[in-house]
Protein backbone atom coordinates (compact mmCIF):
# COMPACT_ATOMS: atom_id res chain seq x y z
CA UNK A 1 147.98 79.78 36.74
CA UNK A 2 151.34 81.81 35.73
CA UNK A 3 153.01 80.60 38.73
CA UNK A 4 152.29 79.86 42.43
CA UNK A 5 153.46 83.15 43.56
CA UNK A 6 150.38 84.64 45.29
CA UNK A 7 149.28 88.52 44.40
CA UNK A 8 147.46 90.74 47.30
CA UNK A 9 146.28 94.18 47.39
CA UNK A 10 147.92 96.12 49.87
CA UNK A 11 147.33 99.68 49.02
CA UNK A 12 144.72 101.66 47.27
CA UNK A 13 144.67 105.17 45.99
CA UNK A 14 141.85 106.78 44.00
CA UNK A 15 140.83 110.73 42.44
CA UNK A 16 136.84 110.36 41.09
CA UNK A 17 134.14 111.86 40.33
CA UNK A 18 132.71 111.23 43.85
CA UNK A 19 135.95 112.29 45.81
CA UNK A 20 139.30 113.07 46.08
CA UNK A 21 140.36 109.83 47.92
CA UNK A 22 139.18 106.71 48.23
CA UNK A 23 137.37 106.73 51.62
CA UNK A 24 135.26 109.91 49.87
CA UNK A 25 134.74 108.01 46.73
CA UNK A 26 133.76 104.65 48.44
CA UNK A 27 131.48 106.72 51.25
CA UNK A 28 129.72 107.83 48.10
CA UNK A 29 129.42 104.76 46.28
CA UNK A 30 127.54 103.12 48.89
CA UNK A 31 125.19 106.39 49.60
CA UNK A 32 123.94 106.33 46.06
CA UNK A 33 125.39 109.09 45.12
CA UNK A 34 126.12 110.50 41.58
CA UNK A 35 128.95 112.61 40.19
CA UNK A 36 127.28 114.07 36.86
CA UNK A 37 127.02 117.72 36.98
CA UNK A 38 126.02 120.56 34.11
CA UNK A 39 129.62 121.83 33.01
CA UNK A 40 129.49 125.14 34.25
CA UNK A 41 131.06 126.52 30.62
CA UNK A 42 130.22 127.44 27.23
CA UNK A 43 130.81 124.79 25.09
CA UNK A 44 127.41 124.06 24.16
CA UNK A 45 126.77 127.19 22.87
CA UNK A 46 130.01 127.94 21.76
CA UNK A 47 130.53 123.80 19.82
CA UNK A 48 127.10 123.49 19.42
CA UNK A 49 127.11 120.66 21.93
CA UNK A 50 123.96 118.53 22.08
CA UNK A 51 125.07 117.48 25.24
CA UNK A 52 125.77 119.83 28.87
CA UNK A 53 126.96 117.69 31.57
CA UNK A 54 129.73 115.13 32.76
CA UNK A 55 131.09 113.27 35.70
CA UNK A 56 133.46 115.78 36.61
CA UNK A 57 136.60 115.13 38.97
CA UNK A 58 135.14 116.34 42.56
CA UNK A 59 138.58 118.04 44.09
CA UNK A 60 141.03 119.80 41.25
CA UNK A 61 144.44 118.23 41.78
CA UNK A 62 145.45 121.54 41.56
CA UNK A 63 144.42 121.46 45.32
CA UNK A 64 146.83 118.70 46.18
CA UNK A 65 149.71 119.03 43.79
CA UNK A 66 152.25 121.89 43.65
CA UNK A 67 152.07 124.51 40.97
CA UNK A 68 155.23 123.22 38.91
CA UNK A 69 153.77 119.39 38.71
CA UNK A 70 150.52 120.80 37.08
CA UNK A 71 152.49 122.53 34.66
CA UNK A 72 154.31 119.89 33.71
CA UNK A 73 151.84 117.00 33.87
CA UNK A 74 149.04 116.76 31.38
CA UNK A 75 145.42 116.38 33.89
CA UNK A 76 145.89 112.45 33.31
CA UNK A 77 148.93 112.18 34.63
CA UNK A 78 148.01 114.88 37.54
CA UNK A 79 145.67 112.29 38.58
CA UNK A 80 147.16 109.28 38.52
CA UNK A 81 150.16 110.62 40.51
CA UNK A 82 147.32 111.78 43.14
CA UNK A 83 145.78 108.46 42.86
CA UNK A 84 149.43 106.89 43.40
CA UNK A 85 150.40 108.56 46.12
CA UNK A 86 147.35 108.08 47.93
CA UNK A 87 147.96 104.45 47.12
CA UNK A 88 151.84 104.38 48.12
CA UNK A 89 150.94 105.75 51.59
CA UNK A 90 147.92 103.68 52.36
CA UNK A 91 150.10 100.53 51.56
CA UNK A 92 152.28 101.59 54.25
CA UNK A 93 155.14 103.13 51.87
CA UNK A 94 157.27 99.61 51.37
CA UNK A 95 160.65 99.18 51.55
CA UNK A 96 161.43 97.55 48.34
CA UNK A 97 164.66 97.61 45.78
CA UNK A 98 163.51 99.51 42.51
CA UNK A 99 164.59 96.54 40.63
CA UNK A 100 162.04 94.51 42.08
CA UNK A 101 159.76 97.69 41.67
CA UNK A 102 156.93 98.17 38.56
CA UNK A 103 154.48 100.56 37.29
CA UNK A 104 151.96 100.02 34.93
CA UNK A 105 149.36 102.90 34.98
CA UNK A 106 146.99 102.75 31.36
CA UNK A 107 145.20 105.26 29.70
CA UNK A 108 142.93 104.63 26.77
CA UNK A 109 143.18 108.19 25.17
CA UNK A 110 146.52 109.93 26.97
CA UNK A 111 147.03 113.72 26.97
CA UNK A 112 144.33 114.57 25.26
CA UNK A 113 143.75 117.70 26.39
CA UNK A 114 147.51 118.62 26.31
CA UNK A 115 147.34 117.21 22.47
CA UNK A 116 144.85 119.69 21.73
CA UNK A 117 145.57 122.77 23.96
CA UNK A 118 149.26 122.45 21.82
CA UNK A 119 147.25 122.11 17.95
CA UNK A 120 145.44 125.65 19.38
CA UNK A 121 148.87 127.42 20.33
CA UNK A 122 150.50 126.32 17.06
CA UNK A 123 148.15 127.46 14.78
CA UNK A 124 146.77 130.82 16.96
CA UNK A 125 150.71 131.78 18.11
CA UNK A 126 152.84 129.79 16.11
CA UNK A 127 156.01 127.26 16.97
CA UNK A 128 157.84 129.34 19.15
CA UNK A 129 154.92 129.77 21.56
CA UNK A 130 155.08 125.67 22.24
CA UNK A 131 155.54 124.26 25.49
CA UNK A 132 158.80 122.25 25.85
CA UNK A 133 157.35 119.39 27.64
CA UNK A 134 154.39 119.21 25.01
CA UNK A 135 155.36 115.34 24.17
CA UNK A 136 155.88 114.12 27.34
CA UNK A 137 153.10 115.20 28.45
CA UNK A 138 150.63 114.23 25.69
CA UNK A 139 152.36 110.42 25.44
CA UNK A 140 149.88 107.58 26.84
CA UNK A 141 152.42 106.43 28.69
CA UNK A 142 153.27 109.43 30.62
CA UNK A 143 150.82 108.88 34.29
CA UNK A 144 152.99 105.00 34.05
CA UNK A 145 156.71 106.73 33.49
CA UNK A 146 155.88 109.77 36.53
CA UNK A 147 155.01 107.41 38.67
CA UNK A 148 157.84 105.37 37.98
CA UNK A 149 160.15 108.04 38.98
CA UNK A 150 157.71 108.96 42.12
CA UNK A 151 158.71 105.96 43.51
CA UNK A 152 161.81 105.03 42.06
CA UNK A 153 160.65 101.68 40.15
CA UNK A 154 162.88 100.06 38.24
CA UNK A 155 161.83 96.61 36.97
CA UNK A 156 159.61 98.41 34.30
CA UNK A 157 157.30 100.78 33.26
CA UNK A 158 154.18 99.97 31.19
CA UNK A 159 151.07 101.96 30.04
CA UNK A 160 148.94 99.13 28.26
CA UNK A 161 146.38 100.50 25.74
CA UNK A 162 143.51 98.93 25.18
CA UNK A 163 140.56 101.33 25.51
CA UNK A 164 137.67 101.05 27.80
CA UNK A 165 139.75 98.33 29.57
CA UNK A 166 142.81 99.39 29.90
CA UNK A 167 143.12 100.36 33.57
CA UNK A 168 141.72 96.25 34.33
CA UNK A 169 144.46 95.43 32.05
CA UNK A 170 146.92 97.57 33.94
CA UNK A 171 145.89 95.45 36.95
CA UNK A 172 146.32 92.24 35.33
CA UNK A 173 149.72 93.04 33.91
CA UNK A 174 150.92 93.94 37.14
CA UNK A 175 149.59 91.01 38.82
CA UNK A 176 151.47 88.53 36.34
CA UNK A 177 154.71 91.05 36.71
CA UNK A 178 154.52 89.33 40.37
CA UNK A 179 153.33 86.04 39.30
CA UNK A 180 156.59 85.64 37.20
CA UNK A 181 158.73 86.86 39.27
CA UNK A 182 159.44 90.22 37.57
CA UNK A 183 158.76 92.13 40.41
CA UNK A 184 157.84 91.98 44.22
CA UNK A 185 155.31 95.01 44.05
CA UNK A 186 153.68 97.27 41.50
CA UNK A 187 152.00 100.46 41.46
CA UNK A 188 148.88 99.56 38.78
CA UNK A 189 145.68 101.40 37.62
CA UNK A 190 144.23 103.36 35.13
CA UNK A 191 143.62 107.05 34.32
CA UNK A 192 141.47 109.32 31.74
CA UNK A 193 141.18 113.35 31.45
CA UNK A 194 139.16 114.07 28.32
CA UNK A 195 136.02 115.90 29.80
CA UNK A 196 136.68 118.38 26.45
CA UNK A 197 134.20 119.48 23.99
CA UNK A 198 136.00 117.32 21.35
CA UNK A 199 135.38 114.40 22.79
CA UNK A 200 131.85 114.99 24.10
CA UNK A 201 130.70 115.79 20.41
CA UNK A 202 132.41 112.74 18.82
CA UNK A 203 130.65 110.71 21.34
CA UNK A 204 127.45 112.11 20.90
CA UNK A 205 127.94 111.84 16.97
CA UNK A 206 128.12 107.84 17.49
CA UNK A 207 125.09 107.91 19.83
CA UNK A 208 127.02 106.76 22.39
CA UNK A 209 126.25 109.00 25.09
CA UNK A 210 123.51 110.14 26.92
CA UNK A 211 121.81 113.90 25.95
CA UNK A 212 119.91 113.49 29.72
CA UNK A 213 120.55 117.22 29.80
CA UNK A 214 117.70 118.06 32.22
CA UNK A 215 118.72 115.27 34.57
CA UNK A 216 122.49 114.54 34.94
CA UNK A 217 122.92 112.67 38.45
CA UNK A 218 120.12 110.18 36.97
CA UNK A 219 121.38 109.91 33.37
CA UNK A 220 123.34 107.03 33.55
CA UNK A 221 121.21 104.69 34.32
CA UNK A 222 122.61 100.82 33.66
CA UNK A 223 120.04 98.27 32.73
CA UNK A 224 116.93 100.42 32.89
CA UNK A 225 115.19 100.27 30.14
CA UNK A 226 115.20 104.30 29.51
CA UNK A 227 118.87 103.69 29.07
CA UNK A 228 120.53 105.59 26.51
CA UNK A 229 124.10 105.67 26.88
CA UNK A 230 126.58 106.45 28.91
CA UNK A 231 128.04 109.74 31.21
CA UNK A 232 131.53 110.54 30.56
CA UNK A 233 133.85 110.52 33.47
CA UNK A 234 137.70 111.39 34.96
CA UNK A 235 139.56 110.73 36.92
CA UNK A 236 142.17 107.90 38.32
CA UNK A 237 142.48 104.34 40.22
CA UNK A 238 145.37 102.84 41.79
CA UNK A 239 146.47 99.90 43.45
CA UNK A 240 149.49 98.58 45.37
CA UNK A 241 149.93 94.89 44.17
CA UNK A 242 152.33 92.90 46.12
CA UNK A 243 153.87 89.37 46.29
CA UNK A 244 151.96 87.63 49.23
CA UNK A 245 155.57 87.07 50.45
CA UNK A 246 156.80 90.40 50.53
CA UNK A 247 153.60 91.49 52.64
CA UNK A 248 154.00 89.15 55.24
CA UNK A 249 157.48 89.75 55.72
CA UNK A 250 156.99 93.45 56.24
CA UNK A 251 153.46 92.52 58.17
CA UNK A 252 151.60 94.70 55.77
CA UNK A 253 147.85 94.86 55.77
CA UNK A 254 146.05 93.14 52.89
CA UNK A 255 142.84 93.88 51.29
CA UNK A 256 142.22 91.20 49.46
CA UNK A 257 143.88 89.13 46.49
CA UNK A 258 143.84 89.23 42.58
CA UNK A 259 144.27 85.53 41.75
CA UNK A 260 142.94 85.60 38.25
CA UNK A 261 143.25 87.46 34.91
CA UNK A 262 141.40 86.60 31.87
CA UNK A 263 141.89 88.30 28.25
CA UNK A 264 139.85 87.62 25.16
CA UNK A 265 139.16 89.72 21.85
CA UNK A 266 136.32 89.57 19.86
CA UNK A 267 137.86 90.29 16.74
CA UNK A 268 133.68 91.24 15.77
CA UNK A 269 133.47 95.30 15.57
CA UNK A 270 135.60 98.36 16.10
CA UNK A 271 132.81 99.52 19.01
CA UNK A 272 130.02 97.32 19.19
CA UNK A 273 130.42 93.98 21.15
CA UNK A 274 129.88 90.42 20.00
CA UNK A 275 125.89 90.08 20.59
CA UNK A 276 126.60 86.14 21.16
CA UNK A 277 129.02 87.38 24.02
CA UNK A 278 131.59 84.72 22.87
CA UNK A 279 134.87 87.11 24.18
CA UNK A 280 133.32 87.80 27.48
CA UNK A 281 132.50 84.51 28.57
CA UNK A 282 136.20 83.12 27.68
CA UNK A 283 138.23 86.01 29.54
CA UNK A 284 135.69 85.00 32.62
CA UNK A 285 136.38 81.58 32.28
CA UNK A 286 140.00 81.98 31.87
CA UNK A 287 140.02 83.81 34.50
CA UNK A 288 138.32 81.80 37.02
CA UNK A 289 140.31 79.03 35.68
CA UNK A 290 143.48 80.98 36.41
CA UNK A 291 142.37 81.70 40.20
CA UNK A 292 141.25 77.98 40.28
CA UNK A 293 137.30 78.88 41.66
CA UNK A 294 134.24 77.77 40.42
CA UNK A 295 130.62 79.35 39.53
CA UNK A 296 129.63 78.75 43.10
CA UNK A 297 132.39 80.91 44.39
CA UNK A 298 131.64 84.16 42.31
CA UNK A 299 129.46 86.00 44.95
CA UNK A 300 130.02 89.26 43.30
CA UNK A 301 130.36 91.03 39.97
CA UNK A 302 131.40 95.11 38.91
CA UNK A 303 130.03 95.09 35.56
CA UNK A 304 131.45 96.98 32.86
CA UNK A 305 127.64 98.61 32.20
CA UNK A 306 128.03 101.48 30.47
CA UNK A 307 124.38 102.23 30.10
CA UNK A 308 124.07 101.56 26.49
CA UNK A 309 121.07 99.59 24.72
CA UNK A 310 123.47 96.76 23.39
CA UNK A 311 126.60 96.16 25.61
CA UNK A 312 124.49 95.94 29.04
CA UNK A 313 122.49 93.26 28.08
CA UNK A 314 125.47 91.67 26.28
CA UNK A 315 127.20 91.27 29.39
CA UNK A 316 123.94 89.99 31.48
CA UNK A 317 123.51 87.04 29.05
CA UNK A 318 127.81 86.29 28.93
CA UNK A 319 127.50 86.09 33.28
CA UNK A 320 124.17 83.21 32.69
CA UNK A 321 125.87 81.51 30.01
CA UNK A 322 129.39 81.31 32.42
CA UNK A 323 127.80 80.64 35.68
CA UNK A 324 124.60 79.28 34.84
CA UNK A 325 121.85 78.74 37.34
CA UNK A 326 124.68 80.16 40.08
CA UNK A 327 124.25 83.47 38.82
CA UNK A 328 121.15 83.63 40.42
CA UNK A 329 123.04 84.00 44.16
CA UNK A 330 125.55 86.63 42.48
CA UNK A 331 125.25 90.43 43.57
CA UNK A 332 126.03 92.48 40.09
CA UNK A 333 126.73 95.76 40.83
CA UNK A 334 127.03 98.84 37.71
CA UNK A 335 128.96 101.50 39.41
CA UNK A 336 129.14 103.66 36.39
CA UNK A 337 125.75 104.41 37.40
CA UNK A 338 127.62 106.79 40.33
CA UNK A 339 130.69 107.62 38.80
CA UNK A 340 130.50 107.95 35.11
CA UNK A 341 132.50 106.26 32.49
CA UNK A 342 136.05 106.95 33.03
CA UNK A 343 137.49 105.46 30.18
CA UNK A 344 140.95 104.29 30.91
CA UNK A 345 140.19 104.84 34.09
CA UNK A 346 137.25 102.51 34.88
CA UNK A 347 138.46 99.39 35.09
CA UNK A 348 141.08 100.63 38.09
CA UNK A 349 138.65 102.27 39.73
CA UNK A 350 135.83 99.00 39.90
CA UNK A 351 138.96 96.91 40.53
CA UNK A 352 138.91 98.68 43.53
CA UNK A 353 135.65 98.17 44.17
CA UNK A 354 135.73 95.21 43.63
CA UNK A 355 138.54 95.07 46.39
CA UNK A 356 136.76 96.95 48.96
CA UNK A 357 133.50 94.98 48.27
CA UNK A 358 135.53 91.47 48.91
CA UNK A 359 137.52 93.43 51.59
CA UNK A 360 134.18 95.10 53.63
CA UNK A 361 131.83 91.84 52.21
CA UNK A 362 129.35 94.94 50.91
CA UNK A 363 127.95 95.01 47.27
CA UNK A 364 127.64 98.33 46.48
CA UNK A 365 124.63 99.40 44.54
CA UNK A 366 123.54 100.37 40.80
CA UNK A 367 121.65 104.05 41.03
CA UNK A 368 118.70 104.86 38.67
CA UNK A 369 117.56 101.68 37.59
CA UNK A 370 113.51 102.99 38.10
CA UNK A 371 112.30 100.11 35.27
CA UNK A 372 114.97 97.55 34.61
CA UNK A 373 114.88 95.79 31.76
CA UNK A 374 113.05 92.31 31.43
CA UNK A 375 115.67 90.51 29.73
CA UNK A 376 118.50 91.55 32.33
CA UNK A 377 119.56 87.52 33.35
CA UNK A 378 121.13 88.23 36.81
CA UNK A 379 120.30 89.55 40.16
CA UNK A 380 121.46 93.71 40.68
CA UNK A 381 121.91 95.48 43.32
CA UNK A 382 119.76 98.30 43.48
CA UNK A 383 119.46 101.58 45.48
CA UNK A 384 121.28 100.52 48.94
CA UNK A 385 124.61 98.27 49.36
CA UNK A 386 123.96 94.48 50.09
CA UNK A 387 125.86 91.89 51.96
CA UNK A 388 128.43 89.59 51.11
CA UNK A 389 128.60 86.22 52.84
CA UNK A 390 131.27 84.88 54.68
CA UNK A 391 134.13 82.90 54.38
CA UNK A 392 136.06 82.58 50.99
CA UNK A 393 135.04 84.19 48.51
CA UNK A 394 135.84 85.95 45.23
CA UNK A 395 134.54 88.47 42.78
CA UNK A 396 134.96 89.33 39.10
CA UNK A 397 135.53 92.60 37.60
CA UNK A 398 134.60 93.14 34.09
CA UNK A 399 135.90 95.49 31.75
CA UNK A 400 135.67 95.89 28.13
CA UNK A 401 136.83 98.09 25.36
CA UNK A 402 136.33 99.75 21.97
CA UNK A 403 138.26 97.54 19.30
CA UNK A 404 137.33 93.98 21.00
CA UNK A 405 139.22 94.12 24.23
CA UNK A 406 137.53 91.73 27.32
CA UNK A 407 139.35 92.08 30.67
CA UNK A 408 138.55 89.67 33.31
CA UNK A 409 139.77 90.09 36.88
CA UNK A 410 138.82 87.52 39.68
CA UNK A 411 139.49 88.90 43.49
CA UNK A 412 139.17 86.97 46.74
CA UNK A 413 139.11 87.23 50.04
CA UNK A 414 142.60 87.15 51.57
């Protein structure tokens, strides 16, 4: 354990393929619902495209924010600061000094699409035709430094990179920006806004990514044996962390806690993970270790599941080698089955979750699993939410990236 200062959750704020808040998105979730729709564009014909759909973002923050912040903010950052504020005002918009005020909001790719847009106008229109605020808003950390200055926070400002799990990593940053006494609260999560042909035909070209063209809402399908591979997603996650202190001196309302963080590398493959699984189990352990609970107290997992051959099973065999024969009363839920793959987004958005499943004591469930595969090694939720037990208990949220990177986050009841 860092220190003995403990972290809660007091506010949550989310933009997703399933809704433009989180009561929308989470309504959804538990419904079964999916957010993969055929991209109502040309890009397939025009890119030759082998593949037509994505987990789209379900309102345009165009809706929400005024016409000068979408101008100025790349898509990422447009929804992280919808995200944010969302978050800010559900926590009850604390009264806190901006010194003892952080931010870390992760993206694993940044302003892509602002990156790209900029490449076009320089070569079709030349220099003088570039936006002014091109860099700041392509830079990765540009969603972590706007919401700094939405909320005046002081006591720093970080945008960790680290792929698929950067937006868990955001979490656990913030939580040990807390824990040491950097900071009384942070505004943490994770965002990603590259729903662009580019992308989609790189990640087809590495086989990555599901060509379910005739299906969309049932194309990502963790753990079923059909698998094959994963639905892009946007969108953003964010939570209000707080020292357990500050809360109960200003009598906010807590979700739950996030009382361990656990980071490994594999140091195995740029994409693939470690088959034996060696990474994931130690950021698991370390952090269980760090939130001081044992294999009997996990009652719940998000998985990372992507919906691709390897990593799903990877992750299956990492949770029975951890908790042994008490995975067996664990619910493992796949959410990415609903909303897509966010990127730098996903591991925010199952923190939260994760959250509201501790918070509500409801699993919520993994969609098209039709023929799950006989070597998955723990129990899923499937089709319809399941309940919790009572009492203390904690969950882990798994998320892993591209280049080696294992995020653990363990979440109790408060």
């Amino acid at each position: 354990m860092t220190s003995a200062r403990e972290v809660v959750v007091t506010g949550l704020g989310a933009t997703t393929p399933l809704g433009g808040d989180v009561a929308s998105t989470w309504e959804a979730a538990l419904a079964g619902a999916s957010g993969a729709r055929t991209l109502e564009n040309d890009w397939a014909e025009k890119y030759g495209l082998p593949v037509t759909f994505a987990a789209t973002i379900k309102v345009d923050p165009a809706e929400v924010l005024s016409r000068p912040e979408t101008k100025r903010m790349d898509p990422s950052t447009q929804y992280a600061i919808v995200a944010a504020r969302e978050a800010w005002a559900d926590a009850g918009s604390p009264e806190v000094d901006g010194e003892r005020l952080g931010a870390v909001v992760s993206s694993g790719i940044g302003g892509l699409w602002t990156i790209l847009d900029g490449w076009d106008t320089l070569r079709e229109r030349g220099a003088r035709r570039m936006l002014p605020m091109t860099v700041p808003m392509l830079m990765p950390n540009s969603p972590s430094a706007y919401v700094s200055l939405e909320f005046g926070a002081r006591a720093g400002t970080h945008a960790l990179v680290s792929a698929c799990a950067s937006g868990a990593e955001a979490v656990g940053y913030a939580a040990d920006m807390i824990r040491t006494g950097r900071a009384d609260v942070v505004v943490a999560g994770g965002t990603e806004a590259v729903i662009h042909p580019m992308p989609l035909g790189a990640f087809a070209a590495s086989r990555t990514i599901s060509l379910r063209n005739d299906d969309p809402q049932r194309a990502s399908r963790p753990y079923d044996i059909d698998r094959d591979g994963f639905v892009l997603g946007e969108g953003a996650a964010v939570l209000v962390l707080e020292s357990a202190e500050h809360a109960a001196a200003r009598g906010a309302r807590v979700y739950a806690k996030i009382s361990g963080v656990g980071l490994s590398s594999d140091a195995y493959h740029i994409t693939s993970p470690d088959p034996e699984g060696t990474g994931q189990v130690s950021a698991m352990r370390f952090a269980m270790q760090d939130a001081g609970v044992g294999a009997a107290d996990i009652v719940h997992i998000n998985a990372h599941a992507t919906s691709t051959k390897v990593g799903d099973l990877t992750e299956t065999r990492s949770i029975r080698t951890l908790l042994g024969s008490d995975a067996d009363h664990v619910q493992l839920s796949a959410t990415k089955s609903m909303t897509g793959h966010l990127l730098g987004g996903a591991g925010a958005i199952e923190s939260l979750f994760a959250v509201k499943a501790i918070n509500e004591r409801l699993a919520p469930p993994t969609i098209n699993v039709d023929n799950p595969d006989p070597e998955l090694q723990v129990p899923l939720v499937r089709d319809e939410p399941v309940k919790l037990p009572g009492g203390d208990i904690a969950a882990i949220n798994n998320s892993f990236g591209f280049g080696g990177h294992n995020v653990a986050l363990v979440i109790q009841s408060a």
